[in-house]
C-alpha atoms as a PDB file:
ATOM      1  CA  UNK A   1     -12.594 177.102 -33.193  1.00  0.00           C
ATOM      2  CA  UNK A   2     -15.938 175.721 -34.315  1.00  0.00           C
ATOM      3  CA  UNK A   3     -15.719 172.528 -33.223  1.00  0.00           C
ATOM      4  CA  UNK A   4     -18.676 169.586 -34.869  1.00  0.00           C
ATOM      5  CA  UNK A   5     -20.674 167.080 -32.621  1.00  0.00           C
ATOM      6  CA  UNK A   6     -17.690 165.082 -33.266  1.00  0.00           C
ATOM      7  CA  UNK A   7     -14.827 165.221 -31.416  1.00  0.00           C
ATOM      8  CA  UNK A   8     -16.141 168.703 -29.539  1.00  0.00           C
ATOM      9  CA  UNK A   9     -15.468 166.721 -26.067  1.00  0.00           C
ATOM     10  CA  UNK A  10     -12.213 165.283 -26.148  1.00  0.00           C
ATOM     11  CA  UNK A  11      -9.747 163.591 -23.904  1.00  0.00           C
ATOM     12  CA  UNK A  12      -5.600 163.205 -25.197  1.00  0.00           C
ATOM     13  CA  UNK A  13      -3.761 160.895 -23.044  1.00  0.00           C
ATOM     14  CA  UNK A  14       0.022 160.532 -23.483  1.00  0.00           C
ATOM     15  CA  UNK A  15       0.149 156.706 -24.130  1.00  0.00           C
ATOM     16  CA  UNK A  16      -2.017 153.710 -23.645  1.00  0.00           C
ATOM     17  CA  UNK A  17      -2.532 149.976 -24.881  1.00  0.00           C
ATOM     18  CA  UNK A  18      -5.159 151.224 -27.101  1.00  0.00           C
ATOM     19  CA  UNK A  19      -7.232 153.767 -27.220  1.00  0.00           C
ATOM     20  CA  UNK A  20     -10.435 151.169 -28.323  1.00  0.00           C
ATOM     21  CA  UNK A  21      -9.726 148.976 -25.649  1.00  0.00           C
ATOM     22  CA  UNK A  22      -9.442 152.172 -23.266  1.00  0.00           C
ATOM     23  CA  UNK A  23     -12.744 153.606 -24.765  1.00  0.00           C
ATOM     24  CA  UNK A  24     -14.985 150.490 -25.241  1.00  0.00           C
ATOM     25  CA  UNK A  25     -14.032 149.153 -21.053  1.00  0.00           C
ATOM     26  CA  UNK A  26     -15.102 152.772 -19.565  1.00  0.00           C
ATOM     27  CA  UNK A  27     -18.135 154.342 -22.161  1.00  0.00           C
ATOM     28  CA  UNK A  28     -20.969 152.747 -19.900  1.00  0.00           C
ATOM     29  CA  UNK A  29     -19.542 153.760 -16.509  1.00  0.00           C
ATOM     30  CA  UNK A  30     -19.454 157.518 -17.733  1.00  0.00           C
ATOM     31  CA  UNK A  31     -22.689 158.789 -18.818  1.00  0.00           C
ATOM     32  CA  UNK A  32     -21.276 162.213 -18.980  1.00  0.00           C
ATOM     33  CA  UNK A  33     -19.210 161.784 -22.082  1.00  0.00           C
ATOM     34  CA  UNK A  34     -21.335 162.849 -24.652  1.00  0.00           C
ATOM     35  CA  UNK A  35     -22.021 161.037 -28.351  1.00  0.00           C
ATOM     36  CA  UNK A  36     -18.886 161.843 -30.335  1.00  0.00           C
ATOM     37  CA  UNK A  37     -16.680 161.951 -27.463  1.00  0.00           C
ATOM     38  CA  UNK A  38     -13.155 161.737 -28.599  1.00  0.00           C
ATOM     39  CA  UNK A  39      -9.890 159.865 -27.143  1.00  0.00           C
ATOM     40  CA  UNK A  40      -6.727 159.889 -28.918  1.00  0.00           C
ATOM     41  CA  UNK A  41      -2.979 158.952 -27.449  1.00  0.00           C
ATOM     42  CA  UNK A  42       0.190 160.838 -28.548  1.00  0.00           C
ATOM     43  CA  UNK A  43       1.701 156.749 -28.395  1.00  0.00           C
ATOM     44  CA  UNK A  44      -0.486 153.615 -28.500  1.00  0.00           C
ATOM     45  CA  UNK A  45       1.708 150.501 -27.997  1.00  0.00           C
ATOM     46  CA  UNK A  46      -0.787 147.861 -29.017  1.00  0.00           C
ATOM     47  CA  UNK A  47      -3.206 149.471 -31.202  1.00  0.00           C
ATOM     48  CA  UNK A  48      -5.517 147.018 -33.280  1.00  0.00           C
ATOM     49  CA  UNK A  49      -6.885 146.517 -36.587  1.00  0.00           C
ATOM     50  CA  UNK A  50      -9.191 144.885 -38.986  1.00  0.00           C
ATOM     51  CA  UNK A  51      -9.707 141.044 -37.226  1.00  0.00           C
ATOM     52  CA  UNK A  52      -7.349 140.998 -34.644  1.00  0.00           C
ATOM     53  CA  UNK A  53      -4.227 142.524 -36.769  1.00  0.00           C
ATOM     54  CA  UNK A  54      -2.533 145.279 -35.040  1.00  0.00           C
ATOM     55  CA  UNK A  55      -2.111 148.886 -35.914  1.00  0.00           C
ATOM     56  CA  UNK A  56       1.524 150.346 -36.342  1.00  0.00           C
ATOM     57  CA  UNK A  57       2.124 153.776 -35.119  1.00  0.00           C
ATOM     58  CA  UNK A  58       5.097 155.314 -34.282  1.00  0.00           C
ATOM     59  CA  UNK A  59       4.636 157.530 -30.823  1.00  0.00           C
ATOM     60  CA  UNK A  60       4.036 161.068 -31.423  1.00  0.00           C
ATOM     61  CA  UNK A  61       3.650 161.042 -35.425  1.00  0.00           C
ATOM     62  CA  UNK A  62       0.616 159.937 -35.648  1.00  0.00           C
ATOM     63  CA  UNK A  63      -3.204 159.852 -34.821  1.00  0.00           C
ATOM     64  CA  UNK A  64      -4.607 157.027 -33.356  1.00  0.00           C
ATOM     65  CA  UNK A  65      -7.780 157.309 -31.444  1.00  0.00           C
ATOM     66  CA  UNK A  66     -11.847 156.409 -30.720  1.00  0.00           C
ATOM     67  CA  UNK A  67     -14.898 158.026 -31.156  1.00  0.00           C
ATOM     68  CA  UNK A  68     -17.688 156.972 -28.761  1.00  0.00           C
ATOM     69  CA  UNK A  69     -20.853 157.030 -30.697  1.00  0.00           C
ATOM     70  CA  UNK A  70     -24.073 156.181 -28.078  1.00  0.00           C
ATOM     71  CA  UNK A  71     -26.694 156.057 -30.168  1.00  0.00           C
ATOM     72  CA  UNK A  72     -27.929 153.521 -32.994  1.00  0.00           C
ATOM     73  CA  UNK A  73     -28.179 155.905 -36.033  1.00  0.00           C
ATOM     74  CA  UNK A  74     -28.183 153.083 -38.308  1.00  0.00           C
ATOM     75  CA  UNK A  75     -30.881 151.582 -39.791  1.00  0.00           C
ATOM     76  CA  UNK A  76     -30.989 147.910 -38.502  1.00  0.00           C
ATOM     77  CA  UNK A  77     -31.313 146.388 -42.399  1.00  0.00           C
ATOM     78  CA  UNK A  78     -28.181 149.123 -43.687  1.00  0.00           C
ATOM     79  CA  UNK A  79     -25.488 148.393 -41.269  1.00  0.00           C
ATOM     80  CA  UNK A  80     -22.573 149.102 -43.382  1.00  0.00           C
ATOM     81  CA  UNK A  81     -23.721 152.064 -43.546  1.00  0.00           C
ATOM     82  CA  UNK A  82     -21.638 153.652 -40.377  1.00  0.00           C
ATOM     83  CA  UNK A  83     -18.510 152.101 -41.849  1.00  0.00           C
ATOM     84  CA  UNK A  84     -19.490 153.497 -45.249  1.00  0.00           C
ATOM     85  CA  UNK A  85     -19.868 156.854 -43.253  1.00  0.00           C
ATOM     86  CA  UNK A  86     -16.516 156.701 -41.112  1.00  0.00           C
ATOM     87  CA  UNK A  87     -14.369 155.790 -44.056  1.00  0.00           C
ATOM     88  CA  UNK A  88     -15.349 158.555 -46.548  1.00  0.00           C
ATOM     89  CA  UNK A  89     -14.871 160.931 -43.681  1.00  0.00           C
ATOM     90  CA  UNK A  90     -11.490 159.652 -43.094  1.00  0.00           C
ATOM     91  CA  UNK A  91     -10.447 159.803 -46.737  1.00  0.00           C
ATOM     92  CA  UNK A  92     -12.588 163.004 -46.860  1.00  0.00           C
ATOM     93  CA  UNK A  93      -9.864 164.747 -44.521  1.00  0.00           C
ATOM     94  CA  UNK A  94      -6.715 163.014 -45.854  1.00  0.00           C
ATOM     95  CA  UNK A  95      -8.214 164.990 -49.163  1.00  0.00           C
ATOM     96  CA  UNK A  96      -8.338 168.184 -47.526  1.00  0.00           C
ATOM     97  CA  UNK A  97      -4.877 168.181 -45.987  1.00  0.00           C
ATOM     98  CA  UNK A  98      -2.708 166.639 -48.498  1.00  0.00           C
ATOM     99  CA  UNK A  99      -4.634 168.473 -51.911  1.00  0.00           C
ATOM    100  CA  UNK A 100      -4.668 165.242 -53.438  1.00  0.00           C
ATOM    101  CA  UNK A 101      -7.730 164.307 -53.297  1.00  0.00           C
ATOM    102  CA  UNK A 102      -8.087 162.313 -56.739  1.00  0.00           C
ATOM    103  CA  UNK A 103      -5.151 159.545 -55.320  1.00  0.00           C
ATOM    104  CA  UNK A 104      -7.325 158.745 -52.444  1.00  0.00           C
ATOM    105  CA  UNK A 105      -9.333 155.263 -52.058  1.00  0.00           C
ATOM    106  CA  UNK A 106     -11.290 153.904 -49.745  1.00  0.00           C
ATOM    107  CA  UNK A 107     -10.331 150.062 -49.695  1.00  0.00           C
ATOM    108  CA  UNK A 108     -13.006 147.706 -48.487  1.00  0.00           C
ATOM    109  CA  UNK A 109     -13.906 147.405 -45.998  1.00  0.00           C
ATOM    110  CA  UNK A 110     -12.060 149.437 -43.659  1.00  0.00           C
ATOM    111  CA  UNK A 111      -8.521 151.361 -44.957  1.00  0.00           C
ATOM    112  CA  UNK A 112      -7.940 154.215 -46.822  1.00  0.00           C
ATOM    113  CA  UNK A 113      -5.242 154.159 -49.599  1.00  0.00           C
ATOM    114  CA  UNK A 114      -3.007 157.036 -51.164  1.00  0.00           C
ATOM    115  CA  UNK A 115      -1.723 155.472 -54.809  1.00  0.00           C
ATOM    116  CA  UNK A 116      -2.388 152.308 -53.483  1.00  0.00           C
ATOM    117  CA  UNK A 117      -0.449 152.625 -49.958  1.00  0.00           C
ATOM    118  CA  UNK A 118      -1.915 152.469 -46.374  1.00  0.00           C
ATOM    119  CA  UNK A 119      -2.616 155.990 -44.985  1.00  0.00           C
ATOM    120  CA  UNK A 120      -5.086 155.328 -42.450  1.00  0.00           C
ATOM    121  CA  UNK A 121      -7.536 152.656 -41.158  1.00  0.00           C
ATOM    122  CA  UNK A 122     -11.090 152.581 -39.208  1.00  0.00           C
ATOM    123  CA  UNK A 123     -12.228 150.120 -36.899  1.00  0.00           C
ATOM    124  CA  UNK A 124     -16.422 149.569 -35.780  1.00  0.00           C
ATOM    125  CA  UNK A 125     -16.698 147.934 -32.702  1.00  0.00           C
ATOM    126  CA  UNK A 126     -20.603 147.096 -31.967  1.00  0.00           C
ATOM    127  CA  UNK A 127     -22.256 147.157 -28.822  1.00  0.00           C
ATOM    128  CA  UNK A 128     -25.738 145.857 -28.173  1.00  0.00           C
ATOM    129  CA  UNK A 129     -27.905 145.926 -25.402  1.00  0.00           C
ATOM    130  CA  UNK A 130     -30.415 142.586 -26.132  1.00  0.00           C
ATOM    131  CA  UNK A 131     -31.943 143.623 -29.936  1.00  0.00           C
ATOM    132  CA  UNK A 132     -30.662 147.580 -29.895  1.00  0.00           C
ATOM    133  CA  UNK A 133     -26.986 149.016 -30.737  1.00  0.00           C
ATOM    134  CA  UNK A 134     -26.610 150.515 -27.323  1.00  0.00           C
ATOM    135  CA  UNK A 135     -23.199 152.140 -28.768  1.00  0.00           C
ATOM    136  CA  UNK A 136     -20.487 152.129 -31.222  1.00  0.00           C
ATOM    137  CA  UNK A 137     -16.784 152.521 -30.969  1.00  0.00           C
ATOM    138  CA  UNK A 138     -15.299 154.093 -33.788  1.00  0.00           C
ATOM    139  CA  UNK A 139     -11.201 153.784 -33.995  1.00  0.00           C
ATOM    140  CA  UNK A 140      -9.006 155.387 -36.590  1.00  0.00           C
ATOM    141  CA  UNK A 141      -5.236 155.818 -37.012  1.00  0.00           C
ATOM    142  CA  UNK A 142      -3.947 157.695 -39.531  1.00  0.00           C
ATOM    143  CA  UNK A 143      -0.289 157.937 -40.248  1.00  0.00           C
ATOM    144  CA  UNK A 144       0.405 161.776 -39.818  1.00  0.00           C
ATOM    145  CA  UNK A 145       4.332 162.606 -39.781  1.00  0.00           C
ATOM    146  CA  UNK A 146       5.577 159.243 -39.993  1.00  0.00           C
ATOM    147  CA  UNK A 147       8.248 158.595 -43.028  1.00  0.00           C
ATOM    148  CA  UNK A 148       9.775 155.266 -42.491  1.00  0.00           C
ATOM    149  CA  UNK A 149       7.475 152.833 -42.284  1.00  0.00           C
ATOM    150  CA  UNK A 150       8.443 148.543 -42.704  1.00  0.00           C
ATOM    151  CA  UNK A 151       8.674 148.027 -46.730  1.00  0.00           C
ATOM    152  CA  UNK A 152       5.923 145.098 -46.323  1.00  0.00           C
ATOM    153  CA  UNK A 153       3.538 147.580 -44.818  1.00  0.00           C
ATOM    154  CA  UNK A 154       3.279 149.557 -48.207  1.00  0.00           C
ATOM    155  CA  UNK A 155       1.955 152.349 -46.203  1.00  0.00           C
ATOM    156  CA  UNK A 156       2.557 156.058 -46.497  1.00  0.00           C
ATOM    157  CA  UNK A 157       1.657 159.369 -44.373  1.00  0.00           C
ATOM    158  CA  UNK A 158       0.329 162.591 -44.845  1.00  0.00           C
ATOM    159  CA  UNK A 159       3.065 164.267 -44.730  1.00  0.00           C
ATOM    160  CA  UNK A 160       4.957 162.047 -47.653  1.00  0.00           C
ATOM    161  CA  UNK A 161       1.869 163.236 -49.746  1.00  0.00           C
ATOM    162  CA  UNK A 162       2.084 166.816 -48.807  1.00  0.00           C
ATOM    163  CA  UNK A 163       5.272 167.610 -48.161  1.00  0.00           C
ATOM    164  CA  UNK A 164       5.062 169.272 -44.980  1.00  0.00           C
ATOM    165  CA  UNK A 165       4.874 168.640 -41.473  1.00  0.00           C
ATOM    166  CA  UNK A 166       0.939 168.593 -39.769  1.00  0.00           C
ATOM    167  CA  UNK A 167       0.134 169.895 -36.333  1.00  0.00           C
ATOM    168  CA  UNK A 168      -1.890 166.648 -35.312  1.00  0.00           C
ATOM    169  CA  UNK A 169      -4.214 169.244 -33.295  1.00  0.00           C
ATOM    170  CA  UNK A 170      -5.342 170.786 -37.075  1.00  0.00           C
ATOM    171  CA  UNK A 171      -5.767 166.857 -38.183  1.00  0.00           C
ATOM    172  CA  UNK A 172      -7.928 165.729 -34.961  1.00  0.00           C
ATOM    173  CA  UNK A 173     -10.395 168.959 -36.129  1.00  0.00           C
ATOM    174  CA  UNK A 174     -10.693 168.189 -39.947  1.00  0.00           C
ATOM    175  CA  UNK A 175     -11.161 164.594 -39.390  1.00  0.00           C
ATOM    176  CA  UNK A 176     -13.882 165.508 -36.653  1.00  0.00           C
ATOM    177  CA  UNK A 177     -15.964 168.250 -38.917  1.00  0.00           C
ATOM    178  CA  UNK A 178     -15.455 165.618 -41.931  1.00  0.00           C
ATOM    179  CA  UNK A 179     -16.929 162.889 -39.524  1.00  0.00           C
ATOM    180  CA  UNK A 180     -19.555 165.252 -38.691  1.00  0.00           C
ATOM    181  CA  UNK A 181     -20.937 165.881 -41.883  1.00  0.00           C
ATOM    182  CA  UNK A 182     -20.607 161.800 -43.174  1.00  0.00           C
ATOM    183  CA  UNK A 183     -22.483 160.708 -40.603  1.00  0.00           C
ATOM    184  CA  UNK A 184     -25.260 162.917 -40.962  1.00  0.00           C
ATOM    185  CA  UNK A 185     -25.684 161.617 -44.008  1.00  0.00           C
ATOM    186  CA  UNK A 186     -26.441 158.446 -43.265  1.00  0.00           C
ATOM    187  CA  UNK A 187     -29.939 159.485 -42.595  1.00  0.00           C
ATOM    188  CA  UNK A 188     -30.034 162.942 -44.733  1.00  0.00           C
ATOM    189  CA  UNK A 189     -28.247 161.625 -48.166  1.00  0.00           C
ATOM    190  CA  UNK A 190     -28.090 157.392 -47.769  1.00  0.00           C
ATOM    191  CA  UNK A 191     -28.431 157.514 -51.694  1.00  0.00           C
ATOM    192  CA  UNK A 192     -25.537 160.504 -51.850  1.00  0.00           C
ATOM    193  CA  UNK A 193     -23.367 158.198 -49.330  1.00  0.00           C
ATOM    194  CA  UNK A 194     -23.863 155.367 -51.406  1.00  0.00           C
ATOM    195  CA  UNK A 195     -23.036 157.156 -54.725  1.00  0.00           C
ATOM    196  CA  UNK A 196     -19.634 158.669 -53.121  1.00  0.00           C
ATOM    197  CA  UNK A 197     -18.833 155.211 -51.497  1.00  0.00           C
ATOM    198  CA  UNK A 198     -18.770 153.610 -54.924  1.00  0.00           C
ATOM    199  CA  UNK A 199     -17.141 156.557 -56.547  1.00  0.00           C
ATOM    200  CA  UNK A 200     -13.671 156.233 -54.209  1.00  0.00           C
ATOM    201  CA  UNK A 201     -13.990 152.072 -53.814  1.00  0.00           C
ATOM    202  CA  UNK A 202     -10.454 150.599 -54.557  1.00  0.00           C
ATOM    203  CA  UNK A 203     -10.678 148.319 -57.632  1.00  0.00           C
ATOM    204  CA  UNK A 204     -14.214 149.176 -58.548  1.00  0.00           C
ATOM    205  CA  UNK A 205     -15.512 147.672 -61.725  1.00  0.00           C
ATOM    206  CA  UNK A 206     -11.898 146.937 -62.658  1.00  0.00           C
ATOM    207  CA  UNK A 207     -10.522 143.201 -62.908  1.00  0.00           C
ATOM    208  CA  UNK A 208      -8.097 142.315 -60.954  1.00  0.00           C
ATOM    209  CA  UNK A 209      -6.672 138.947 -58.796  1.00  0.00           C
ATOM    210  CA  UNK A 210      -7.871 137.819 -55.149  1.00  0.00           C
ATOM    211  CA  UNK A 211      -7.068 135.065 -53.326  1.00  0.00           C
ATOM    212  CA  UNK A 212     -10.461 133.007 -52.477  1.00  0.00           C
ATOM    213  CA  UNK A 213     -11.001 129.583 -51.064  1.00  0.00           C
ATOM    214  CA  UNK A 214      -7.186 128.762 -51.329  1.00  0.00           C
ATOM    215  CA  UNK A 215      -7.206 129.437 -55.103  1.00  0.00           C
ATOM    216  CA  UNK A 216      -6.155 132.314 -57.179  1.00  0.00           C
ATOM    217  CA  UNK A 217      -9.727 134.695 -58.294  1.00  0.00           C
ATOM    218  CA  UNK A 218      -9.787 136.920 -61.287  1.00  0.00           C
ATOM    219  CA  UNK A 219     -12.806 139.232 -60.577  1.00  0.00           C
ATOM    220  CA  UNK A 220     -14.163 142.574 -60.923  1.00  0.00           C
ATOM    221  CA  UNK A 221     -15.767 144.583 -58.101  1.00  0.00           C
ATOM    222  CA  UNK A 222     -19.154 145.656 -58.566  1.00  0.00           C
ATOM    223  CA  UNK A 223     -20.629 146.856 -54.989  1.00  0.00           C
ATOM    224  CA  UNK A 224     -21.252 146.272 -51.567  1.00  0.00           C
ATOM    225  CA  UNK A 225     -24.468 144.668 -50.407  1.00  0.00           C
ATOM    226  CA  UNK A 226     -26.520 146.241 -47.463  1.00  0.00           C
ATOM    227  CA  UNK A 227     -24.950 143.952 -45.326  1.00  0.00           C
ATOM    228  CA  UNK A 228     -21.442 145.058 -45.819  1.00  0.00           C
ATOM    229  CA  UNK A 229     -20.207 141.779 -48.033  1.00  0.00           C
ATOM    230  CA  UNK A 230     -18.062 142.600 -51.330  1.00  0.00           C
ATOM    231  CA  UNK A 231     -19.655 141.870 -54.233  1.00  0.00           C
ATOM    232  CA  UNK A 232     -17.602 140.557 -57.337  1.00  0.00           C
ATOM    233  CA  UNK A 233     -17.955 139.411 -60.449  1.00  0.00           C
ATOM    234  CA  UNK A 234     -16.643 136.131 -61.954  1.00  0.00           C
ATOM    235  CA  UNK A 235     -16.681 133.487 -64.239  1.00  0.00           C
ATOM    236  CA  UNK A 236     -18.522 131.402 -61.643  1.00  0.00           C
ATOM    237  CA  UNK A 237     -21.164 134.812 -61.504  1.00  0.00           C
ATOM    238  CA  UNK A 238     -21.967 137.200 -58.662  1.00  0.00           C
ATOM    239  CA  UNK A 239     -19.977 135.987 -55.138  1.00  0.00           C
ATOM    240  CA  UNK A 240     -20.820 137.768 -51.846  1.00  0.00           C
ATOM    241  CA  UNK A 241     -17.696 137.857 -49.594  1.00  0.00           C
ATOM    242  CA  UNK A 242     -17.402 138.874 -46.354  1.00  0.00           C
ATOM    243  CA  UNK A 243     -14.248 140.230 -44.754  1.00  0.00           C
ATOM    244  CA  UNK A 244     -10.894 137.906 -43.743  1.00  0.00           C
ATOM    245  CA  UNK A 245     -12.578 135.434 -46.747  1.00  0.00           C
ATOM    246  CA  UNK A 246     -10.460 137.212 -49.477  1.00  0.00           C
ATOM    247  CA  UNK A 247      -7.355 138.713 -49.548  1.00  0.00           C
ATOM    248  CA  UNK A 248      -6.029 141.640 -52.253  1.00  0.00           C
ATOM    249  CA  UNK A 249      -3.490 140.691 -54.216  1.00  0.00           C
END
C-alpha cells in the first residue's frame, strides 16, 4: 500500500505506559526515525489526555499512539494551527470509515465528537530547542472496537457508528494519509484549514451554557484566535478563553 509521509515508518509495540511518554523520552536519541514516524501499542495502561487527564482504552480495541513530527512547520504567530491540522485529520478519517461524516465534530480544542460522544482525542506536546520548535509529539487515541465504555465517559467507537468490526491496521493507514494531507495544508490552504475548522467546531455560533470563573456562562462560540484561545460571545462582549478555564456543559 501507498503509504503518506505520515505514519510510512512505523513501530507497534504490544503494551506500554504510553506511547507519548515512550515517544517524547527517545525522539532525540534516534535521528534515524524520520518526521512522521509512527508508534502505536495494541494496550496502553496509562495513556494521557488534555491537562494531565488520562486516556481510557481498552487493550486491543483501540488505537492509541504518537506521531513524531521534527520539524517546526508552523508559523511562530499561527500556532494552533498544527492542532487545527491534527484534529480535522482525525475527524477526517472517523468520516471515511464510519460514512457518517455529517455527525462528526471537532470539539475545542482537542476531541472529536460523534452526536455529541467522545470518539477520539489528540494531544500536542511542544518541544523547543532555545527560540525554535525543535519537534512535536502528536498523540491520538481513537476508540476503534470498543462497545462498553463507563456511562460518565459519554464516549462511543467506530464501530458503534458503523456497525462493523475495523481491522485497526486499515484505521492506522486512513488516519495517516488523512494526517498527510491536513498538515500540508497548513502552509498550502491556511485560509481552506481555517474555513473547514470552523465548519466542524462543536457549538459554533450556537448559544449554549459553560461554566466560567465559578459561575454559570450563557455564550455563543464565534472562533478561535491565532493563538488557540476560544472565542465567545456574551452579555459581558467578546471573552478569550484558554483551555482548563471553561468547562462544556
Amino acid at each position: 500500500m501507498d503509504l503518506t509521509e505520515m505514519g510510512a515508518s512505523r513501530l507497534i509495540l504490544d503494551e506500554v505506559d504510553s506511547t507519548q511518554d515512550w515517544l517524547s523520552s527517545r525522539w532525540a536519541a534516534h535521528p534515524e526515525w524520520p518526521h512522521g514516524f509512527l508508534v502505536a501499542a495494541h494496550h496502553q495502561w496509562a495513556g494521557r489526555g488534555q491537562a494531565g487527564r488520562s486516556w481510557q482504552a481498552a487493550a486491543g480495541l483501540n488505537f492509541t499512539g504518537s506521531l513524531l513530527l521534527r520539524e517546526g512547520r508552523v508559523p511562530a504567530e499561527r500556532p494552533f494551527q498544527l492542532n487545527k491540522a491534527a484534529a480535522l485529520a482525525v475527524r477526517d478519517a472517523c468520516a471515511r470509515l464510519t460514512g457518517q461524516s455529517l455527525s462528526l465534530q471537532v470539539k475545542w480544542p482537542n476531541d472529536v465528537l460523534a452526536q455529541g460522544r467522545k470518539l477520539a482525542g489528540i494531544l500536542l506536546q511542544l518541544v523547543w530547542k532555545g527560540q525554535h520548535l525543535a519537534a512535536t509529539i502528536l498523540g491520538i487515541g481513537v476508540n476503534v472496537n470498543q462497545h462498553d465504555f463507563p456511562p460518565e465517559l459519554r464516549a462511543t467507537s467506530l464501530s458503534l457508528l458503523a456497525g462493523v468490526q475495523f481491522d485497526l491496521n486499515d484505521v492506522i493507514d486512513v488516519l495517516c494519509r488523512c494526517l498527510d494531507h491536513r498538515m500540508r495544508q497548513i502552509a498550502a490552504a491556511p485560509d481552506q484549514l481555517d474555513a473547514d475548522y470552523l465548519a466542524n467546531l462543536y457549538r459554533y455560533q450556537e448559544w449554549a451554557q459553560y461554566r466560567y470563573q465559578n459561575r454559570v456562562l450563557t455564550a455563543g462560540i464565534v472562533g478561535v484566535d491565532a493563538r488557540g484561545c476560544l472565542v465567545l460571545e456574551s452579555d459581558q462582549g467578546l471573552l478569550r478563553v484558554q483551555p482548563c478555564q471553561i468547562d462544556y456543559l
